[in-house]
N, C-alpha and C. Protein backbone atom coordinates (compact mmCIF):
# COMPACT_ATOMS: atom_id res chain seq x y z
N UNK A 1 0.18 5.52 13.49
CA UNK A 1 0.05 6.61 12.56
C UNK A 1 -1.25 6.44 11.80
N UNK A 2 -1.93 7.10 11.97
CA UNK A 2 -3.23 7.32 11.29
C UNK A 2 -3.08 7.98 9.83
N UNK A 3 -3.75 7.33 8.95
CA UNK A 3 -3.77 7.68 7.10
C UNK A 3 -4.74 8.77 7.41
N UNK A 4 -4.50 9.84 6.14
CA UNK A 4 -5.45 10.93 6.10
C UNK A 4 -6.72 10.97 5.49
N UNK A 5 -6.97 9.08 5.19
CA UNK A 5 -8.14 8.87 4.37
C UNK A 5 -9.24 7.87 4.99
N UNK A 6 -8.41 7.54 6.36
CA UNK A 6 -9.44 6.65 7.02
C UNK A 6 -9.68 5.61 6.99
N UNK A 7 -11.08 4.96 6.41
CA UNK A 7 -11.27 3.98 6.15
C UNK A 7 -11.74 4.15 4.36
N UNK A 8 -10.77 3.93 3.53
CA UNK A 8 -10.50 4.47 1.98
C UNK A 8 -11.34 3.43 1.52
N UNK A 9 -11.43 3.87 0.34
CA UNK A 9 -12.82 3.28 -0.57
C UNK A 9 -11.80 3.97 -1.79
N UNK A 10 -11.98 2.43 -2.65
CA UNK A 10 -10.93 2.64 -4.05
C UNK A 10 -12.26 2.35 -4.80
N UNK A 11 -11.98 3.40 -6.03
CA UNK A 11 -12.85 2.87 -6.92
C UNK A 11 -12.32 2.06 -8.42
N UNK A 12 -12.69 1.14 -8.81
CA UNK A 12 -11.92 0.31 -9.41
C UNK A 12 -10.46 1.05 -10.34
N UNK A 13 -11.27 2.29 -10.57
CA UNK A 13 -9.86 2.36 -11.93
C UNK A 13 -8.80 2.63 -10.86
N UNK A 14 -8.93 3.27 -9.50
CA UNK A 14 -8.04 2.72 -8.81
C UNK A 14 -7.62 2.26 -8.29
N UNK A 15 -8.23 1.15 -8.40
CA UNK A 15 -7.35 -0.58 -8.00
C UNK A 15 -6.73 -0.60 -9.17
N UNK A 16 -7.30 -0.41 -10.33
CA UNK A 16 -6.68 -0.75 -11.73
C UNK A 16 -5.12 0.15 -11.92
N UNK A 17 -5.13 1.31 -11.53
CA UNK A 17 -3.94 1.97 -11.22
C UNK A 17 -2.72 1.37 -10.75
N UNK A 18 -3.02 1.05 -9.49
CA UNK A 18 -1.90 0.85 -8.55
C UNK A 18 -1.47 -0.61 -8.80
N UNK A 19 -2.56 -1.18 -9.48
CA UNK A 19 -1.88 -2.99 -9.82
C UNK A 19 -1.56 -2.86 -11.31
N UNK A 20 -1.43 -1.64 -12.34
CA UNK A 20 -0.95 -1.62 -12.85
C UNK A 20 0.57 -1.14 -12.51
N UNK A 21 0.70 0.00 -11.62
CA UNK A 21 2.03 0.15 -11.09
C UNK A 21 3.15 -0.91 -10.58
N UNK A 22 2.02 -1.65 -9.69
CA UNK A 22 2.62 -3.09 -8.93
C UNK A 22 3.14 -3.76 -10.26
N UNK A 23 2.47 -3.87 -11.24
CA UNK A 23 3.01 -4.75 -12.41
C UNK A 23 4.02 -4.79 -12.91
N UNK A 24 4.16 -3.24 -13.45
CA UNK A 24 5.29 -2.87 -13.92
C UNK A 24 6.79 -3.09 -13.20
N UNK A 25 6.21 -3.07 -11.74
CA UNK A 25 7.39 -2.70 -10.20
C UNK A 25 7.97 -4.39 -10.19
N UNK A 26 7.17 -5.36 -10.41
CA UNK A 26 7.51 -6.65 -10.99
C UNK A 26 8.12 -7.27 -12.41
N UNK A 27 7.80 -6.53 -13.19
CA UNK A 27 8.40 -6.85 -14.45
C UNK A 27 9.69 -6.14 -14.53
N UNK A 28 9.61 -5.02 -13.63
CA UNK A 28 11.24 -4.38 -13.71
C UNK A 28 12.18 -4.79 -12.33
N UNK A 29 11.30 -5.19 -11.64
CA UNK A 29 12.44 -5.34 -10.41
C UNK A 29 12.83 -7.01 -10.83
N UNK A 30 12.14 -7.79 -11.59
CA UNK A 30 12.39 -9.53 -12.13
C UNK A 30 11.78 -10.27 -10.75
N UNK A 31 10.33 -9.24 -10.15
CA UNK A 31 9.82 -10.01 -8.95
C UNK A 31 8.78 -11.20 -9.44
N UNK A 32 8.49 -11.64 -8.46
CA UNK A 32 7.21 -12.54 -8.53
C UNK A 32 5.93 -12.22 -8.07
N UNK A 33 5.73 -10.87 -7.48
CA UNK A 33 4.69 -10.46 -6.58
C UNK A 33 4.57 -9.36 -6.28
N UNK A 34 4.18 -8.17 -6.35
CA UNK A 34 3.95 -7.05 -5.72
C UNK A 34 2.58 -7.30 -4.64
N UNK A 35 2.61 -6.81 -3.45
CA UNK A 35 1.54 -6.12 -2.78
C UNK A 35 2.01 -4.67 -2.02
N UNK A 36 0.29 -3.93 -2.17
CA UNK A 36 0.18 -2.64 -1.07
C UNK A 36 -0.69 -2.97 -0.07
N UNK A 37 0.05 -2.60 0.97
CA UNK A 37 -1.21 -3.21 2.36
C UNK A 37 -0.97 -1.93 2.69
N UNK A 38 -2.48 -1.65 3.92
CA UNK A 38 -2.52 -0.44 5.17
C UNK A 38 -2.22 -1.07 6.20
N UNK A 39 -1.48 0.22 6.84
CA UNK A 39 -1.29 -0.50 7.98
C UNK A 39 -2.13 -1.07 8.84
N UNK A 40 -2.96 -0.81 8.80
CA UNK A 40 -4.32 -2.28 9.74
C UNK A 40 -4.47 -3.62 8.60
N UNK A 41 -3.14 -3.34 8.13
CA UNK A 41 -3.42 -4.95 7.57
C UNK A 41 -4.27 -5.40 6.71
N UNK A 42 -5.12 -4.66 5.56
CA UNK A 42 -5.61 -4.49 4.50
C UNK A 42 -4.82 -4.73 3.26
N UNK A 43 -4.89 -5.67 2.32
CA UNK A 43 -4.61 -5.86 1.38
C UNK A 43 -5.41 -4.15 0.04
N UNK A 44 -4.60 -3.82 -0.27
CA UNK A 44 -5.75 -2.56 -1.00
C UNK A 44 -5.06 -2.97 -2.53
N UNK A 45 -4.06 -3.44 -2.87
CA UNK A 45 -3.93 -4.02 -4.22
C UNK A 45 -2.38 -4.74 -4.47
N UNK A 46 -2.89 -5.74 -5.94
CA UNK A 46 -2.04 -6.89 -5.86
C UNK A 46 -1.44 -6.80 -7.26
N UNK A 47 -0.31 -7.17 -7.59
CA UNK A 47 -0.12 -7.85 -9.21
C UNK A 47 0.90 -9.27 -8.66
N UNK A 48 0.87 -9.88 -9.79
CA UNK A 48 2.10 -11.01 -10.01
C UNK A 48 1.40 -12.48 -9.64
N UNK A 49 2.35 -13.52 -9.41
CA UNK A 49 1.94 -14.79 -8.85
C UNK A 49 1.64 -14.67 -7.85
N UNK A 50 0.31 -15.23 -7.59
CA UNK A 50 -0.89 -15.62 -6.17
C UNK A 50 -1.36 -16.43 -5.93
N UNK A 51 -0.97 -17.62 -6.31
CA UNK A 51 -1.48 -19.05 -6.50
C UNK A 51 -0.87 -19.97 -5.44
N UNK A 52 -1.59 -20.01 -4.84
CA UNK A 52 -1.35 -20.71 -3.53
C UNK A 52 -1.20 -20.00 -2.27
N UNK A 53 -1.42 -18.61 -2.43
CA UNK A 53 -0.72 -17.73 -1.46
C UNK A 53 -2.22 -17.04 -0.52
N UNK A 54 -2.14 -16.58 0.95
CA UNK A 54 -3.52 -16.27 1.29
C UNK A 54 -3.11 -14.94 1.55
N UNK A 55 -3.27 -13.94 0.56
CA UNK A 55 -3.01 -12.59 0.66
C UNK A 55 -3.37 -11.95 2.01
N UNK A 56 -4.42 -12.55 2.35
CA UNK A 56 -5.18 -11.80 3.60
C UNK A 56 -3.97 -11.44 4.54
N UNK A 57 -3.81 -13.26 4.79
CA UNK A 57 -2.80 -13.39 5.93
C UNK A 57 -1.34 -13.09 5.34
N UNK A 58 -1.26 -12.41 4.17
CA UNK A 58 0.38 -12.07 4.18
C UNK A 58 -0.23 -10.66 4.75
N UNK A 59 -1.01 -10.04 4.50
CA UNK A 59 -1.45 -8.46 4.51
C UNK A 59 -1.11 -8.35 6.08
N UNK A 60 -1.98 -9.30 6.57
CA UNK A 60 -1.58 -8.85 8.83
C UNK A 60 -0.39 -9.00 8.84
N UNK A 61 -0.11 -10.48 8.45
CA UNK A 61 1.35 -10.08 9.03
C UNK A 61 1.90 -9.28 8.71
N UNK A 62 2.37 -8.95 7.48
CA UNK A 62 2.98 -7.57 7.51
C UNK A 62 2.70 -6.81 8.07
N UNK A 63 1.58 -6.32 8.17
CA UNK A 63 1.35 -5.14 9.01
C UNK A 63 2.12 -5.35 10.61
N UNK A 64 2.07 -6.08 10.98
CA UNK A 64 2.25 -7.11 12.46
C UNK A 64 3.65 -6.57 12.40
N UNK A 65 4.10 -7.09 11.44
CA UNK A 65 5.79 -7.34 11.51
C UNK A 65 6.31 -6.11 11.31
N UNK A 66 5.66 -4.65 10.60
CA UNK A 66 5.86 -3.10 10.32
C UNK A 66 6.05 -2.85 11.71
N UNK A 67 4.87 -3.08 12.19
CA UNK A 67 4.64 -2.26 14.07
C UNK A 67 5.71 -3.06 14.83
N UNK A 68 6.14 -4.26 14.97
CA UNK A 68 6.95 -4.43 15.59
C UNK A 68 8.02 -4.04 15.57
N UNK A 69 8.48 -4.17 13.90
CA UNK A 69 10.10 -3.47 13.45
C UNK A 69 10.06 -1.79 14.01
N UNK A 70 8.86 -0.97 14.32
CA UNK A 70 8.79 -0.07 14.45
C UNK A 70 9.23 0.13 15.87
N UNK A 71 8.68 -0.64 17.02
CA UNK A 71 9.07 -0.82 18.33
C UNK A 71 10.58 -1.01 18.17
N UNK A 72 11.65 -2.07 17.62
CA UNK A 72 12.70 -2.12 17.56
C UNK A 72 13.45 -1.18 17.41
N UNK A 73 13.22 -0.05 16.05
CA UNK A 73 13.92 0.92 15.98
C UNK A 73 13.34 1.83 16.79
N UNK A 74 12.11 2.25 17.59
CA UNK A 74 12.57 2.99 18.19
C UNK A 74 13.18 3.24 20.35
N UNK A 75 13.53 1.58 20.02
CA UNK A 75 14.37 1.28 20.87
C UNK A 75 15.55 1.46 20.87
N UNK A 76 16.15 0.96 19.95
CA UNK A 76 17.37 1.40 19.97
C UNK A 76 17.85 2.96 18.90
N UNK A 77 16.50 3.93 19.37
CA UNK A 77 17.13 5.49 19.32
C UNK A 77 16.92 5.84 17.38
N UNK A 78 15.89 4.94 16.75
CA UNK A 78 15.87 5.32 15.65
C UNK A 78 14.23 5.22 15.56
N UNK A 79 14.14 6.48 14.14
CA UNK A 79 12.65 6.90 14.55
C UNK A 79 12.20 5.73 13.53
N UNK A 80 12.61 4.99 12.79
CA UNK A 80 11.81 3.69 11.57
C UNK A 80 12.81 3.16 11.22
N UNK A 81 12.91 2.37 10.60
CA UNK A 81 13.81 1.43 9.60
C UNK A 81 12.80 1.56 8.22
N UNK A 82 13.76 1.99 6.96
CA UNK A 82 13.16 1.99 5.87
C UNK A 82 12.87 1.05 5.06
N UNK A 83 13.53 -0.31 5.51
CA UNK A 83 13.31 -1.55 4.63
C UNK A 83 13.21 -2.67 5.27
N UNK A 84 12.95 -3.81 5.26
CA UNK A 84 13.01 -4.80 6.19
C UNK A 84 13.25 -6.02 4.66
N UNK A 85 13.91 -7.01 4.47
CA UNK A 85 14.69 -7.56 3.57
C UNK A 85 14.57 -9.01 4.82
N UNK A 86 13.90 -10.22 3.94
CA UNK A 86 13.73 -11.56 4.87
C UNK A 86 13.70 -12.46 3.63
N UNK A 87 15.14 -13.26 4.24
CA UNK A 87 15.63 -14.49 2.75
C UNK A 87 15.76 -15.53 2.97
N UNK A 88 15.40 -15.88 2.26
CA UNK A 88 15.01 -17.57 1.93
C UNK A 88 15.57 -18.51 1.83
N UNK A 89 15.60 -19.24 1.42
CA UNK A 89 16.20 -20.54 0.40
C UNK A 89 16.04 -20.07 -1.11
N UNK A 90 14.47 -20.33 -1.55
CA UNK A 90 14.44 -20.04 -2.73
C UNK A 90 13.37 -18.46 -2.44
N UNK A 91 12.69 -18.21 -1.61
CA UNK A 91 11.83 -17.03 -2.02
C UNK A 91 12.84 -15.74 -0.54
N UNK A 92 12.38 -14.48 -1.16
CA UNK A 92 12.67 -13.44 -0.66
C UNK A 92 11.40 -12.27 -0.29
N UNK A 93 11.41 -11.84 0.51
CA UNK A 93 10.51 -10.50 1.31
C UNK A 93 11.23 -9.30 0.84
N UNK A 94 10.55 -8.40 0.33
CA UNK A 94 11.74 -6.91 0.81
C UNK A 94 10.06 -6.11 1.21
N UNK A 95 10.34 -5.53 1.96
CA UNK A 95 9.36 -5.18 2.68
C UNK A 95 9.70 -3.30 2.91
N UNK A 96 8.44 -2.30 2.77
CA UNK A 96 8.88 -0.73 3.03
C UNK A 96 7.92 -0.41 3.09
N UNK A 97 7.69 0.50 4.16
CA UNK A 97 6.74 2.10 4.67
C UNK A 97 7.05 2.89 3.49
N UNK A 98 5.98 3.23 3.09
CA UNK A 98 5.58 4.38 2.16
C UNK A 98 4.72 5.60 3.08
N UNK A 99 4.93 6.46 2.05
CA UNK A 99 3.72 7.54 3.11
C UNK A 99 2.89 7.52 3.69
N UNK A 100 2.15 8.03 4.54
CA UNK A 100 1.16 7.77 5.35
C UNK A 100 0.27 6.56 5.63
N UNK A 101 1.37 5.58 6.26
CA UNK A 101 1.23 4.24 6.58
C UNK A 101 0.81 2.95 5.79
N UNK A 102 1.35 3.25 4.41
CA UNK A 102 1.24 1.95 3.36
C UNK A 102 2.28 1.33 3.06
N UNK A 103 1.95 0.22 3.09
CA UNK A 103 3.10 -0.83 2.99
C UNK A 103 3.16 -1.30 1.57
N UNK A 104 5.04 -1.62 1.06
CA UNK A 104 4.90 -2.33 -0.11
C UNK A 104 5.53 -3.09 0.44
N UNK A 105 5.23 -4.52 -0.28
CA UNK A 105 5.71 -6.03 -0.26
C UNK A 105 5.87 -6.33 -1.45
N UNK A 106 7.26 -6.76 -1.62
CA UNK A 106 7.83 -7.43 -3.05
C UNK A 106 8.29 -8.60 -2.45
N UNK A 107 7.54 -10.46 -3.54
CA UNK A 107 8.26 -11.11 -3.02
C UNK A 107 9.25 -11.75 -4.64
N UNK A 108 10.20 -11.96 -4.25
CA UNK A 108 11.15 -12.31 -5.20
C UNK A 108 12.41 -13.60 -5.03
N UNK A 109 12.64 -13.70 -6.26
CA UNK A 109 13.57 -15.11 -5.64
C UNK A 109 14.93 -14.66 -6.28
N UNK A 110 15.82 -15.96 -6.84
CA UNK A 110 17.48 -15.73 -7.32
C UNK A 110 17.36 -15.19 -8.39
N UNK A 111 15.91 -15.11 -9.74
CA UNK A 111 16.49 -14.15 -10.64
C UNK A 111 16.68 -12.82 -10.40
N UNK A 112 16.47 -12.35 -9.52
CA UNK A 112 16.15 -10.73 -9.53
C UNK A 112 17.72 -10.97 -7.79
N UNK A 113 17.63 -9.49 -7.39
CA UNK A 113 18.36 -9.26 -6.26
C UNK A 113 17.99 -8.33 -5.28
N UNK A 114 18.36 -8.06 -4.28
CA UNK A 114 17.65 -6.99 -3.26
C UNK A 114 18.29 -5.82 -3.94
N UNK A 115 19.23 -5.34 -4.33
CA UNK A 115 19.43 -4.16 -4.76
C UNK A 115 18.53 -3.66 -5.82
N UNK A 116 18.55 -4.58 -6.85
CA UNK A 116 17.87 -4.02 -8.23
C UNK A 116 16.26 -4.17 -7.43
N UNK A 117 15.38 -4.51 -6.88
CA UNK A 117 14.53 -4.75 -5.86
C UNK A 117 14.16 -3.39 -4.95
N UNK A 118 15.15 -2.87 -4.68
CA UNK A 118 15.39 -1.46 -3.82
C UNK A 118 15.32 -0.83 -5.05
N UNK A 119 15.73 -0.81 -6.05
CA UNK A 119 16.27 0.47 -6.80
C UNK A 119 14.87 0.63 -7.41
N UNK A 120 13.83 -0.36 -8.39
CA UNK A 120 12.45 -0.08 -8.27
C UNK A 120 11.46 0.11 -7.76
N UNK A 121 11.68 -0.03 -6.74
CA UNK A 121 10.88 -0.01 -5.76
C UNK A 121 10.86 1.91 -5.15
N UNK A 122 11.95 2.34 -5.67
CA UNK A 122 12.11 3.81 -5.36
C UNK A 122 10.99 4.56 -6.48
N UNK A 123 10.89 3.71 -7.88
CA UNK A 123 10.25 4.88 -9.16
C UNK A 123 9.03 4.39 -8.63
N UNK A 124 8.33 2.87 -8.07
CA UNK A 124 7.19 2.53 -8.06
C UNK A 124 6.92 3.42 -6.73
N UNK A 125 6.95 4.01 -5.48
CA UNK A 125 6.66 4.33 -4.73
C UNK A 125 6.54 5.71 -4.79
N UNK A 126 7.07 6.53 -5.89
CA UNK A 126 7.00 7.95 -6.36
C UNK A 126 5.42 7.69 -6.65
N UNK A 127 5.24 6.63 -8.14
CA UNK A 127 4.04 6.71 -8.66
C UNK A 127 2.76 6.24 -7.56
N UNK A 128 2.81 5.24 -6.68
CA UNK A 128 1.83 4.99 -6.18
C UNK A 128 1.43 6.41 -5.22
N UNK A 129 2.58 7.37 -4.59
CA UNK A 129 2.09 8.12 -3.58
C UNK A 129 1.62 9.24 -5.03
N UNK A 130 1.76 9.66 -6.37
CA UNK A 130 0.92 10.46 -7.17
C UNK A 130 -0.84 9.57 -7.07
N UNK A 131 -0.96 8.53 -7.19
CA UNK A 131 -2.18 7.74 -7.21
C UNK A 131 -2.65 8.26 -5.89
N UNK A 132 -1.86 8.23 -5.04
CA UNK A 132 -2.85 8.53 -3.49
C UNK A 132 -3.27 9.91 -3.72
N UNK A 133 -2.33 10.51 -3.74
CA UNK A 133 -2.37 12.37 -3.49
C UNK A 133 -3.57 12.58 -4.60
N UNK A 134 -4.01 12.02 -5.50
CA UNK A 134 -5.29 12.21 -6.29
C UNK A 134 -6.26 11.93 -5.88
N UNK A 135 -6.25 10.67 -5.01
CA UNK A 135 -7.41 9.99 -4.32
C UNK A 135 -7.71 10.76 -3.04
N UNK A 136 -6.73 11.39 -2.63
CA UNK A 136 -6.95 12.05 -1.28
C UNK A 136 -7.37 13.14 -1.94
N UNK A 137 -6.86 13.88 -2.93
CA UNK A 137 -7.75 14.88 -3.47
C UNK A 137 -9.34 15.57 -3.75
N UNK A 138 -9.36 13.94 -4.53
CA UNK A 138 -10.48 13.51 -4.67
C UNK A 138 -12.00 13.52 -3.43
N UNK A 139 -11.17 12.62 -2.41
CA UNK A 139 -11.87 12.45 -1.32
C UNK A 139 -12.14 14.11 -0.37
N UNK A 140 -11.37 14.79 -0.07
CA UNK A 140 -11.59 16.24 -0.04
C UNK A 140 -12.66 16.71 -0.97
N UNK A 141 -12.16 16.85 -1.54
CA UNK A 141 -13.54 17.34 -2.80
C UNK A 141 -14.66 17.29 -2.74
N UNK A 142 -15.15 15.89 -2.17
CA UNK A 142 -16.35 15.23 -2.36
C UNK A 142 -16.56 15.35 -0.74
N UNK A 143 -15.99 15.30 0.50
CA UNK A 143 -16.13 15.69 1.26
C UNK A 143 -16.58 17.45 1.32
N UNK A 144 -15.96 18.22 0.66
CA UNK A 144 -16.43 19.88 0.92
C UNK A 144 -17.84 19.45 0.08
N UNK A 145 -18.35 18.65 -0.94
CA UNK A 145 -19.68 18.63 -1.56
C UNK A 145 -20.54 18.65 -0.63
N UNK A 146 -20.31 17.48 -0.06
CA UNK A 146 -21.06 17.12 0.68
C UNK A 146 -21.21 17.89 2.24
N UNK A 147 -20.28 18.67 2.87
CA UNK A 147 -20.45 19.02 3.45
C UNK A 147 -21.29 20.61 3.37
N UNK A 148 -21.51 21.40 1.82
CA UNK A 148 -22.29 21.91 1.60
C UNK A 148 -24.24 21.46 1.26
N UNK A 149 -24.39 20.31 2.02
CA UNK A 149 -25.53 19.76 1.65
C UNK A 149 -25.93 19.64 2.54
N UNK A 150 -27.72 20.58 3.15
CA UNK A 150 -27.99 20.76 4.27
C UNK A 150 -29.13 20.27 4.62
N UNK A 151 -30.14 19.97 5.77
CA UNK A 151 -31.47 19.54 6.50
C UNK A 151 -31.98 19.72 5.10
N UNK A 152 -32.68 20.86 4.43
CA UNK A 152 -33.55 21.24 3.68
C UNK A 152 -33.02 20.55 2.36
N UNK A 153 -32.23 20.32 1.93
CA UNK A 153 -31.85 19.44 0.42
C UNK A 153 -32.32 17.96 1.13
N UNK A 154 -31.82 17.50 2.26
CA UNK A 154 -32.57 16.19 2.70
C UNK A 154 -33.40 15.77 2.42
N UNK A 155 -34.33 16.85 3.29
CA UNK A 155 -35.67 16.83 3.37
C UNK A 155 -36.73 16.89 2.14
N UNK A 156 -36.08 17.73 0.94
CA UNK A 156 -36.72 18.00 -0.09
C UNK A 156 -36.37 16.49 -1.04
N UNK A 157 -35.05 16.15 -0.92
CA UNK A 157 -34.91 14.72 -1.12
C UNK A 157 -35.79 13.55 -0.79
N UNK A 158 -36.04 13.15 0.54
CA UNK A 158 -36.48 12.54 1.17
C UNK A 158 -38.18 12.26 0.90
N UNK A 159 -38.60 13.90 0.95
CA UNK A 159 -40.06 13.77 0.54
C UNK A 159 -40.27 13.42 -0.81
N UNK A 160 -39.42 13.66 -1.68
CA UNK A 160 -39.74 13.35 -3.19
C UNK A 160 -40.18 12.14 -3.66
């Protein structure tokens, strides 16, 4: 599934956005970690404990482990699975497809639970897809600019 933004370019206040969302999605779900990855396995923003952790390589795998769970369900006759939930000893995964191929990753341990985990994870995924639908807005916008900008503005550019 291809995103409608490509290869996206955040500009800080929205990184600052969405890891403020992630924050909150941690302080209310009692996580230890929020991430948003793309599905090519891009880390695009973080909150919580990261200390010791190599975001990069949580970002592929997830992504890795999305496309595969994706092959599974639609083997056995289902078009996705909405959550993927992987437990621990002491740490926990809850793992979900958001719109147009972004991933959230919450990792969490025994204070918090997969339900209350699911249940924030529903208000944080409202707000992050308002953050996109602006940015995709945005990016339209500046795409029709630019696509009104012709040889002769170049050129008059260029020579200046």
């Amino acid at each position: 599934m291809d995103t409608p933004w490509g290869d996206l370019f955040l500009f800080a206040v929205d990184e600052e956005r969405l890891a403020a969302v992630l924050g909150r999605l941690c302080e209310d779900a009692k996580a230890r970690a929020a991430f948003l990855v793309d599905q090519n396995g891009r880390l695009i923003a973080a909150s919580g404990d990261r200390v010791g952790l190599d975001t990069t390589a949580l970002a592929s795998l997830v992504a890795g482990s999305i496309a595969a769970t994706g092959g599974l369900a639609r083997l056995i006759g289902e078009r996705a699975f909405s959550g993927l939930f992987h437990e621990g000893e002491r740490s926990h995964l809850y793992i979900t497809v958001l719109q147009d191929g972004l991933i959230l990753v919450v990792s969490f341990d025994r204070t918090s639970s997969v339900g209350l985990v699911r249940f924030r994870v529903k208000r944080a995924s409202e707000e992050i897809g308002q953050v996109f639908a602006e940015i995709t807005g945005r990016v339209v916008g500046l795409q029709s600019e630019i696509a009104q900008i012709t040889d002769e503005d170049i050129e008059n550019l260029l020579s200046s």
